[in-house]
Protein backbone atom coordinates (compact mmCIF):
# COMPACT_ATOMS: atom_id res chain seq x y z
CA UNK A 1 79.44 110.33 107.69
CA UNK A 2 78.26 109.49 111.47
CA UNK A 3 77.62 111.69 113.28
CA UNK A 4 79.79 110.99 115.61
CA UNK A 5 82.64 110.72 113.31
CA UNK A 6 82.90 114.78 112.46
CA UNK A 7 82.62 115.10 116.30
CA UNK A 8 84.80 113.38 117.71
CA UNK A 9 87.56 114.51 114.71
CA UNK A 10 86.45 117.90 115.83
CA UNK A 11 87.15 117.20 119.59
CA UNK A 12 90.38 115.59 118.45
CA UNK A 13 91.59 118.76 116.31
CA UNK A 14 90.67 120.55 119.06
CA UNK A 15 92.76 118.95 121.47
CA UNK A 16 95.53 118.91 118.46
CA UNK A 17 95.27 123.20 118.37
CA UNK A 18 96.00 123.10 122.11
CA UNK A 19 98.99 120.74 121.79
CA UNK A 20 100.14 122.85 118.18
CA UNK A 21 99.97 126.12 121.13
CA UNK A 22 102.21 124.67 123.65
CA UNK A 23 104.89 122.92 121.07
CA UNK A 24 104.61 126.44 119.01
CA UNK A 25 105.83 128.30 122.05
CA UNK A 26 108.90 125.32 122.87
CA UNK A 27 109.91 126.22 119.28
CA UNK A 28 111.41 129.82 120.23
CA UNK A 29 114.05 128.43 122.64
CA UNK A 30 115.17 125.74 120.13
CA UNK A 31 115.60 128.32 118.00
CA UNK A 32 117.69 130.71 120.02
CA UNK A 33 119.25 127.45 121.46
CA UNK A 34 120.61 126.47 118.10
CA UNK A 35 121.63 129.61 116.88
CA UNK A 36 123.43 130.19 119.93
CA UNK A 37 124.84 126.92 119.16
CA UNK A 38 126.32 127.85 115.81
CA UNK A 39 127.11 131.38 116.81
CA UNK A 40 129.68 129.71 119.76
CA UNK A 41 131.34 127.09 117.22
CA UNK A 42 134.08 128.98 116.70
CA UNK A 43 134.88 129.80 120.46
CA UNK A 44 136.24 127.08 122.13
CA UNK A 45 134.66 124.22 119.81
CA UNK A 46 131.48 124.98 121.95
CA UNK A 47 129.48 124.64 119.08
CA UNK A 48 130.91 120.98 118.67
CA UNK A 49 129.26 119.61 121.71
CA UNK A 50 126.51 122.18 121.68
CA UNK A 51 125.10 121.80 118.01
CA UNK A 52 124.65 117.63 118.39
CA UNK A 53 122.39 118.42 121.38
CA UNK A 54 120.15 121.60 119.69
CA UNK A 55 120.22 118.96 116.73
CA UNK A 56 119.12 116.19 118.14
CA UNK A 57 115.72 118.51 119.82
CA UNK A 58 114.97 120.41 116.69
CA UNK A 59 114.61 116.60 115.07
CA UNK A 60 112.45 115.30 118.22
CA UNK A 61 110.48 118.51 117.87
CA UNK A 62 109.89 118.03 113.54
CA UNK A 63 109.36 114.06 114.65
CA UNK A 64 106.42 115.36 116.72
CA UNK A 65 104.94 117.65 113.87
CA UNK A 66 105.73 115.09 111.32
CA UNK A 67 103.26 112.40 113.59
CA UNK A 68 101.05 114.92 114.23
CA UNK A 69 100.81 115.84 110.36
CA UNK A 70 100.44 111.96 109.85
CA UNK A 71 96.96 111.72 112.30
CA UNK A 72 95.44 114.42 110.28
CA UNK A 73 96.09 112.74 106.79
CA UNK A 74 99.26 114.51 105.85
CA UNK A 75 101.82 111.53 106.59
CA UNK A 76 105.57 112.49 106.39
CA UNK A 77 108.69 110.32 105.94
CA UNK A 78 111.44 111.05 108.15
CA UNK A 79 113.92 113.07 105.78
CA UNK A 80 116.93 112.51 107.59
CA UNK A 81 120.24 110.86 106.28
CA UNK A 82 120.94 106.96 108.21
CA UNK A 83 123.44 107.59 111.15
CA UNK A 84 126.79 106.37 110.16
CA UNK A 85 128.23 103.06 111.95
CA UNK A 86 128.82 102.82 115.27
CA UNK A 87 131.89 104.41 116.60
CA UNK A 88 132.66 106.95 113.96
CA UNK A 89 130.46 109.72 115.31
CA UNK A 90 132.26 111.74 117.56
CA UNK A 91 133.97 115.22 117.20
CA UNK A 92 134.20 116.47 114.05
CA UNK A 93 132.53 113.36 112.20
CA UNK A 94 129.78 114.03 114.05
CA UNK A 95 129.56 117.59 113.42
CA UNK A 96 129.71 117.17 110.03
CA UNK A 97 127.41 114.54 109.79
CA UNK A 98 124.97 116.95 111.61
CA UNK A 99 125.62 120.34 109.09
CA UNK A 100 125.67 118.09 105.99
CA UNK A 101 122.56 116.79 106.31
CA UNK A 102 120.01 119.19 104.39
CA UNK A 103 117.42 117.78 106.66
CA UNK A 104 118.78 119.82 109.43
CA UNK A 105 118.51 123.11 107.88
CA UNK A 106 115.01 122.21 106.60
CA UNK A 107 114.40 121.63 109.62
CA UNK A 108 115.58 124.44 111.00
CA UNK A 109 113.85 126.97 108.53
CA UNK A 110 110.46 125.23 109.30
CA UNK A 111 111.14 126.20 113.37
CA UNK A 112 109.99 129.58 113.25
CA UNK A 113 107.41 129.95 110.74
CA UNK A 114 106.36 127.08 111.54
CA UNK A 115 106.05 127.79 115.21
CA UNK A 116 104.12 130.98 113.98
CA UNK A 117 101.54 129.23 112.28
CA UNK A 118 101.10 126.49 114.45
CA UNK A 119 100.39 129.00 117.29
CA UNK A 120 98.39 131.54 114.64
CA UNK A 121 95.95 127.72 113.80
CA UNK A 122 95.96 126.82 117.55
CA UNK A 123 94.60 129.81 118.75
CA UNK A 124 91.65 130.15 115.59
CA UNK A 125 90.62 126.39 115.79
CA UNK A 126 90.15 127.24 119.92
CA UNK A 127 88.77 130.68 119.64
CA UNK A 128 85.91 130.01 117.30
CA UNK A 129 84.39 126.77 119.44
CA UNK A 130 84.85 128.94 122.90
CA UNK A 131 82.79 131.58 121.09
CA UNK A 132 80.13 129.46 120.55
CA UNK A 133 80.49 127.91 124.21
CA UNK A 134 80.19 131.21 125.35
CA UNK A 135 76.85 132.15 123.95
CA UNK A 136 75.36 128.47 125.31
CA UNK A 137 76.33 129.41 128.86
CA UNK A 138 74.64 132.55 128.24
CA UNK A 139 77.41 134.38 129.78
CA UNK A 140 76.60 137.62 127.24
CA UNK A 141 73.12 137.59 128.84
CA UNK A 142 74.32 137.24 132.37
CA UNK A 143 77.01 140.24 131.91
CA UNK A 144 74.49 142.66 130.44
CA UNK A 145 72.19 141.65 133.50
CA UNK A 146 74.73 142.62 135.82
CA UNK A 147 76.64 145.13 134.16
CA UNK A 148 74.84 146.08 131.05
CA UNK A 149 78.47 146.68 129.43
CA UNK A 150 77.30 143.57 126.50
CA UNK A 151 75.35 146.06 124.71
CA UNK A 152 78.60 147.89 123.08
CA UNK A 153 80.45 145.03 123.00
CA UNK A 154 81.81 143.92 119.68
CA UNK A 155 81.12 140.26 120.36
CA UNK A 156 77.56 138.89 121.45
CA UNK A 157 76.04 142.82 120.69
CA UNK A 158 72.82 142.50 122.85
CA UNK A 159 70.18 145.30 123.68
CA UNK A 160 67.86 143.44 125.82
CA UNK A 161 66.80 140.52 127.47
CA UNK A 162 65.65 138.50 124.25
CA UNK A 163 68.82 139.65 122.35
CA UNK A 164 70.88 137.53 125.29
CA UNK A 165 67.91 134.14 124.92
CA UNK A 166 69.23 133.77 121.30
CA UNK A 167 73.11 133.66 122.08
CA UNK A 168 71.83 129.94 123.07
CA UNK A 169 71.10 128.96 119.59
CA UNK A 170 73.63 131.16 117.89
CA UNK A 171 76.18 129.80 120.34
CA UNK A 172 75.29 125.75 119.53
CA UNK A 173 75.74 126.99 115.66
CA UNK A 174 79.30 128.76 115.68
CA UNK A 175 80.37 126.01 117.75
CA UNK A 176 79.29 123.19 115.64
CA UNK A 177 81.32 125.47 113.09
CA UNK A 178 84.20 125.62 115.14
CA UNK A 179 84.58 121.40 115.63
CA UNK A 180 83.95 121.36 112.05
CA UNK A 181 86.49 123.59 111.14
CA UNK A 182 89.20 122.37 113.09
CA UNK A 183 89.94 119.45 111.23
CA UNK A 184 90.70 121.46 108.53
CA UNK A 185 92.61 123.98 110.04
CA UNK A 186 95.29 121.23 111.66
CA UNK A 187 95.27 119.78 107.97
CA UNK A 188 96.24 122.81 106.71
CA UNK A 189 99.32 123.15 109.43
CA UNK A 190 99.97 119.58 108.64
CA UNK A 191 100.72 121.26 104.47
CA UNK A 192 102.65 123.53 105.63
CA UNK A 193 104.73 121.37 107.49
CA UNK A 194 105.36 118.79 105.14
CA UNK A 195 106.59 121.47 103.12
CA UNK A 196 109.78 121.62 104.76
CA UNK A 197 110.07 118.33 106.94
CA UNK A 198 108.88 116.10 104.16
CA UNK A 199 112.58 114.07 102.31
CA UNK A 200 113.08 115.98 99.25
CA UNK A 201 112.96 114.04 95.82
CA UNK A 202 117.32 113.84 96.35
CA UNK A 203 116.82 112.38 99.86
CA UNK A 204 113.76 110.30 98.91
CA UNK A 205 116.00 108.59 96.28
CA UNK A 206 118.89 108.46 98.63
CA UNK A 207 116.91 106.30 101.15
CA UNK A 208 115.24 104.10 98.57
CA UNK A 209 118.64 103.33 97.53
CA UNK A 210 119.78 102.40 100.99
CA UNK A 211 116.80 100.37 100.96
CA UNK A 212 117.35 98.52 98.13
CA UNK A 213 121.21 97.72 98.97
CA UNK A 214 119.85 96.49 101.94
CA UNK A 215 116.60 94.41 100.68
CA UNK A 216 119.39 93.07 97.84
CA UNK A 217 121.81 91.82 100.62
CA UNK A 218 118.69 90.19 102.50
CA UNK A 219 117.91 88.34 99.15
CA UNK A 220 121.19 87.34 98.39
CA UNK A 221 121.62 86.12 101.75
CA UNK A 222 117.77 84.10 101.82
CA UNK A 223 118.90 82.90 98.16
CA UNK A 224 122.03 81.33 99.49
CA UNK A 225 120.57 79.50 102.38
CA UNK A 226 118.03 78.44 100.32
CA UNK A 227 120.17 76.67 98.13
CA UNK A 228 122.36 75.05 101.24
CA UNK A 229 118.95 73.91 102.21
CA UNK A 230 117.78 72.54 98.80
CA UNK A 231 122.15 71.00 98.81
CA UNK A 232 121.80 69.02 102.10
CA UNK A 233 117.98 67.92 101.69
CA UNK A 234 119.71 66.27 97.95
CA UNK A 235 122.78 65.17 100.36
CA UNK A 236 121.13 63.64 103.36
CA UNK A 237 117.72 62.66 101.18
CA UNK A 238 117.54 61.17 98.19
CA UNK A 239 121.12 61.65 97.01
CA UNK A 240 122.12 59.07 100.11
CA UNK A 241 118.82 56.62 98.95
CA UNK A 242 119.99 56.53 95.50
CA UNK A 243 123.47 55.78 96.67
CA UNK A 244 121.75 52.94 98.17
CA UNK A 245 119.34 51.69 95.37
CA UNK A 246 122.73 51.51 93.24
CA UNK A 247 124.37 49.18 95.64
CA UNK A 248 121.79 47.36 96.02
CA UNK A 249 120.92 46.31 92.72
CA UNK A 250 124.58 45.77 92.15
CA UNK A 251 124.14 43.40 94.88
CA UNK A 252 121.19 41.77 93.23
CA UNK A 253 123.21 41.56 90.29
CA UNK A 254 125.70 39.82 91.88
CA UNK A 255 123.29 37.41 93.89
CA UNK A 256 121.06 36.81 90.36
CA UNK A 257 122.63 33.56 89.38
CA UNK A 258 124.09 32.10 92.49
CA UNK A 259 120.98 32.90 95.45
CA UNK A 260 117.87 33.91 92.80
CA UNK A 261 115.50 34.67 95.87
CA UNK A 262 117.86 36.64 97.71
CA UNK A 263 118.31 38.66 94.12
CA UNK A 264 114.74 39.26 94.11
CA UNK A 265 114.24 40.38 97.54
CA UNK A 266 117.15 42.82 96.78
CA UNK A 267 115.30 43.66 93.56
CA UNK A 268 112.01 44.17 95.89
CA UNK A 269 113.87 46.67 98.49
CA UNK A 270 115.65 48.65 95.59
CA UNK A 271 111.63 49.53 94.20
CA UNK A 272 110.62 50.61 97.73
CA UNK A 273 114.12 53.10 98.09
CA UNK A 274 113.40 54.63 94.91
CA UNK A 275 109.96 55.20 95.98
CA UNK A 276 111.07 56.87 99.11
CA UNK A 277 113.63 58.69 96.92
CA UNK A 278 110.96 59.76 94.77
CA UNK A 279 108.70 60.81 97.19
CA UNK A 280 111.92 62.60 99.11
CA UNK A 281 112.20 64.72 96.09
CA UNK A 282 108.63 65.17 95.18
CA UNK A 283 108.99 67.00 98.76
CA UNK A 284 111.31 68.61 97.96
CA UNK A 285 110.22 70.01 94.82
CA UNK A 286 106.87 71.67 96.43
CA UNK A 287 109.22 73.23 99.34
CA UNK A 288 110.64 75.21 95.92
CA UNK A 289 107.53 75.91 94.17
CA UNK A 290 104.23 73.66 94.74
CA UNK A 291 102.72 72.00 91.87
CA UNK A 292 99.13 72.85 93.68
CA UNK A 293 100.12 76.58 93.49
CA UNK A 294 101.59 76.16 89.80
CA UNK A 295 98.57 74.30 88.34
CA UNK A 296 95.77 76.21 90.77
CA UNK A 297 97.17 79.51 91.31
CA UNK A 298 97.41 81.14 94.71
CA UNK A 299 93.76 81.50 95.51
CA UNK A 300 93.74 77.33 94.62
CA UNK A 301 96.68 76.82 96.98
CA UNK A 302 95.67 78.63 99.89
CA UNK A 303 92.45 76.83 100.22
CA UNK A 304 94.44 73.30 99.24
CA UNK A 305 96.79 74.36 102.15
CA UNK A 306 93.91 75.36 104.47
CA UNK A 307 92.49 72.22 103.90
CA UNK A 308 95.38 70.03 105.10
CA UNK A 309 95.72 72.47 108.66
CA UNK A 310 94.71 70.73 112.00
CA UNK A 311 92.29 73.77 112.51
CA UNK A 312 89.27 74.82 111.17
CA UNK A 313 90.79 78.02 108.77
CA UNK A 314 88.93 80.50 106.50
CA UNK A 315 90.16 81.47 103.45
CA UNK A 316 88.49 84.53 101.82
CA UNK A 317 90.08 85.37 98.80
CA UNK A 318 88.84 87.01 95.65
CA UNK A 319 92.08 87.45 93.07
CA UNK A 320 90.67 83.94 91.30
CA UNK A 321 87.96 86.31 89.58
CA UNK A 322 90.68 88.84 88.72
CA UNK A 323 93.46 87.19 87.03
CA UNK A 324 96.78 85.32 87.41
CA UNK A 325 99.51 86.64 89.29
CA UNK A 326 103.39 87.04 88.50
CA UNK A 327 104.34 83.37 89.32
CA UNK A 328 107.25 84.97 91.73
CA UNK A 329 104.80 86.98 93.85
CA UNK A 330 102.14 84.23 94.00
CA UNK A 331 105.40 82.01 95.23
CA UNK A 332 106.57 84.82 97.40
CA UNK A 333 102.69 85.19 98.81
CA UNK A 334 101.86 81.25 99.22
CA UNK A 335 105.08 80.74 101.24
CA UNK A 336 104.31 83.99 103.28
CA UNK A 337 100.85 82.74 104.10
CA UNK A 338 102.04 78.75 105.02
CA UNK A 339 104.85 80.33 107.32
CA UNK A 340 102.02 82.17 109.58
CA UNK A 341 99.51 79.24 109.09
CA UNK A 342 102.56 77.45 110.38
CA UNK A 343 103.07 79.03 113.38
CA UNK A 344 99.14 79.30 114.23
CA UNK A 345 98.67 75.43 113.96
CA UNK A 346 102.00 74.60 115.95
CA UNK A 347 102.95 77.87 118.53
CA UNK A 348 100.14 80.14 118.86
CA UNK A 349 97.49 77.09 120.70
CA UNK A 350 94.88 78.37 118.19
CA UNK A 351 91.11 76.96 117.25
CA UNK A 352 90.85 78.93 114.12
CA UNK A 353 92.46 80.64 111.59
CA UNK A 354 91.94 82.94 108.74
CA UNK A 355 93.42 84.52 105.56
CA UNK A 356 91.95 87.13 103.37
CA UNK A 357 93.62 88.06 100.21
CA UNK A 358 92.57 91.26 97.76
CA UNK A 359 93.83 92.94 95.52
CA UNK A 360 93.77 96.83 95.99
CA UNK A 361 95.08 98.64 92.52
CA UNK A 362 98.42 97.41 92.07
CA UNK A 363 98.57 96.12 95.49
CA UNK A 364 98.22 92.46 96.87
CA UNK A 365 97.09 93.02 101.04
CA UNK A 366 97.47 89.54 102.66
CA UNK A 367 95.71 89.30 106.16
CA UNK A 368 96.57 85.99 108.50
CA UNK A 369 95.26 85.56 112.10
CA UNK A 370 93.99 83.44 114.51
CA UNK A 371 92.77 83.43 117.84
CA UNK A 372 95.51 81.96 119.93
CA UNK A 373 97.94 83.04 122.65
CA UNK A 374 99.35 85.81 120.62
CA UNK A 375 102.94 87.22 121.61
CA UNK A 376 104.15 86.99 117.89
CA UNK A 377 107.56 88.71 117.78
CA UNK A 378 109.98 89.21 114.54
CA UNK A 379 113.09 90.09 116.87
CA UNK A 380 112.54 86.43 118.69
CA UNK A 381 112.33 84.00 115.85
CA UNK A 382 113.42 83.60 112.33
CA UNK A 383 109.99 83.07 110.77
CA UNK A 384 108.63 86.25 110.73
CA UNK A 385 112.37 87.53 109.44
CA UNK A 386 112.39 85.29 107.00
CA UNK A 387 109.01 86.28 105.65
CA UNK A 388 109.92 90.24 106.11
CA UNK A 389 113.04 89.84 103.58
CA UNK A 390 110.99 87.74 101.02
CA UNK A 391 108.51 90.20 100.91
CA UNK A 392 110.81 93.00 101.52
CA UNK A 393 112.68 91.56 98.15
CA UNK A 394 109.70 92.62 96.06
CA UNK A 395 108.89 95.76 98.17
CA UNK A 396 106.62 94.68 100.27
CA UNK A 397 105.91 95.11 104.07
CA UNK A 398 104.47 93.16 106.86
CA UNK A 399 102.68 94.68 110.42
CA UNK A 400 101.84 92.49 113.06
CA UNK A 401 99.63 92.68 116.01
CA UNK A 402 99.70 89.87 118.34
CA UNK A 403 99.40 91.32 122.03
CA UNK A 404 99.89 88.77 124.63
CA UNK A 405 96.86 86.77 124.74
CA UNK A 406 96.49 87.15 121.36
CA UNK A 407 94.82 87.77 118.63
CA UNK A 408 97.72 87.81 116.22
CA UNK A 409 96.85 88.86 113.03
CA UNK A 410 99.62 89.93 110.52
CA UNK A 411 98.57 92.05 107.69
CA UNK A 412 100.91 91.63 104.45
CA UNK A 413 100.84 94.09 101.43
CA UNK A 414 103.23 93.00 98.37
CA UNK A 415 103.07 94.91 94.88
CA UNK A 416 101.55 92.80 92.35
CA UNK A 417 101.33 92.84 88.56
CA UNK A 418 98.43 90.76 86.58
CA UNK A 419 99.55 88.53 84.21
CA UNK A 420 96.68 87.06 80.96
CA UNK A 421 93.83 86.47 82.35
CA UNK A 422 92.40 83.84 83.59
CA UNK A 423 89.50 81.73 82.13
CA UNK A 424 90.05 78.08 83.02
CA UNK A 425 92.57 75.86 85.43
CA UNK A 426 95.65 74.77 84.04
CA UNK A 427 94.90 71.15 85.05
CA UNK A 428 91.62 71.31 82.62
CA UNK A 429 91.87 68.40 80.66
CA UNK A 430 91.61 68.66 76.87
């Protein structure tokens, strides 16, 4: 590692004990604040507007640990049960809401102890580096010039002048030891957190049902537009230029005897409707699954689509050497990546554009991004929405970073299972 990596950690962990110091002492009055809270529940229904508010600190107090916890390498998912709808939480709803949640009482176990060892971690991860800052300054050598009271202290023992020089190297050691350490010791608060704030296996399951119910009534709902789509493109499209090539060449039925050049000039319009029909539905057919993406896979079809953009994009992509993917996450990942090559070519005012795609274990991580205007927002457009529940529909989440001026780059990660694989095109002749 740099060296500058383990340093500036250190200084970080450092700065993390100091922060652990202050929030450990804001943890006793939430403490006495809540049980105070509970004690007056009873008198007066005190505890009914009282326990909401000690509630709702205790959680913005865990929240902090719990982020904390996650910069150190300990992240922890917010245990707590979804607030029910609008409206319904007042009085004794509310309350019970609150003191039915086991989050709450995790919570409020963790307080103390918590508050004990985050102060207990502060104060060791701070001590040990001002030890070693101490004997750089050379403060032991200047007290025991001035005072000669070092030589029976307990820390920085010195009997003479050349006992104080070498505080200076012993002091650069201990607190090299002391950055180094604290890392470890905020990792260590960052366990014992999680073993109280993390969801327990109940809630865990809890909130990935929640999720699901909701990812299944996204689906259902992208399914059924979907299909009004696929319904009025048939209407409007090719159902209305059939409609058309029928009457025609009844017409040219009609005309066959009497007018035989009028017949055949029908005859010649009916071929050029049905090949606008066909090529309607030929359309329409790659908007449900491409034949480029069926035939090359979804490394093929990226490049085929790059290849077609109005700006110079870069694909990077390396699941070709590994295999095949399921056919509905390679449809669920091509459509994913032409919605944000989509945008970049018509919104963002790009010059380039780029996709990587890897596979990580049993993990497909999607990158798009280009270099325009940036300003990308999923609350201000149904785009990104609409790729968020296709993905969401097989688990998978999107993050996007497009700060005004851009770049935008949206990174993509969708579980993925291998299918045979795969040693030649499927368009290989035989």
């Amino acid at each position: 590692m740099d060296s500058r990596d383990w340093v500036r950690d250190g200084l970080r962990a450092l700065a993390g004990g100091v922060l652990s110091i202050a929030l450990a002492v804001a943890s006793l009055p939430l403490f006495v604040f809540f049980v105070l809270a509970l004690a007056l529940t009873p008198v007066w229904g005190l505890g009914f507007m009282l326990l909401p508010l000690a509630t709702r600190l205790i959680r913005a107090r865990a929240d902090v640990a719990r982020s904390l916890a996650g910069g150190f390498g300990v992240p922890i998912a917010s245990p707590y049960r979804p607030r029910p709808e609008k409206g319904s939480v007042v009085g004794w709803r509310r309350y019970k809401w609150i003191v039915t949640d086991p989050a709450t009482w995790r919570d409020f176990a963790w307080l103390l102890p918590g508050a004990i060892i985050g102060f207990a971690l502060g104060v060791l991860s701070l001590i040990i580096p001002l030890y070693g800052l101490q004997g750089i300054v050379l403060l032991p050598l200047w007290i025991y010039l001035g005072t000669g009271w070092y030589g029976y202290g307990v820390t920085w023992p010195i009997h003479s002048v050349g006992e104080g020089f070498l505080s200076l190297p012993q002091g650069v050691l201990i607190l090299a030891i002391g950055v180094a350490l604290a890392p470890y010791l905020r990792r260590f608060d960052a366990l014992f957190a999680r073993l109280l704030l993390a969801p327990t296996r109940n809630a865990e399951l809890s909130q990935r049902v929640t999720e699901l119910t909701v990812t299944r009534a996204d689906t259902v709902d992208a399914q059924a537009a979907e299909l009004r789509r696929i319904e009025r493109d048939l209407h409007d499209g090719a159902q209305a230029r059939l409609v058309s090539l029928g009457m025609t060449i009844g017409l040219a039925e009609e005309m066959v005897d009497r007018d035989p050049d009028t017949a055949r000039k029908l005859l010649a319009e009916a071929r050029e409707v049905s090949s606008t029909a066909l090529v309607e539905l030929r359309h329409l057919v790659r908007g449900i699954h491409p034949p480029v993406l069926a035939e090359r896979g979804l490394d093929g079809a990226v490049r085929a689509l790059a290849l077609n953009l109005r700006i110079p994009t870069n694909v990077d992509s390396s699941v070709e050497e590994i295999g095949r993917l399921d056919t509905p996450v390679e449809s669920a990942a091509y459509f994913a990546i032409a919605e944000m090559l989509t945008n970049a070519t018509m919104h963002s005012g790009a010059t380039f554009a780029f996709v990587s795609i890897k596979r990580l274990g049993d993990t497909l991580l999607i990158e798009v991004g280009d270099d325009g205007h940036g300003g990308a927002d999923r609350s201000k457009g149904t785009g990104l929405r609409g790729i968020e529940r296709r993905l969401a529909a097989f688990d998978g989440t999107m993050a996007v970073s497009s700060p005004l001026g851009g770049p935008t780059i949206v990174t993509m990660e969708l579980p993925c299972v291998l299918s045979s694989p795969r040693t030649m095109l499927s368009s290989g002749t035989d």
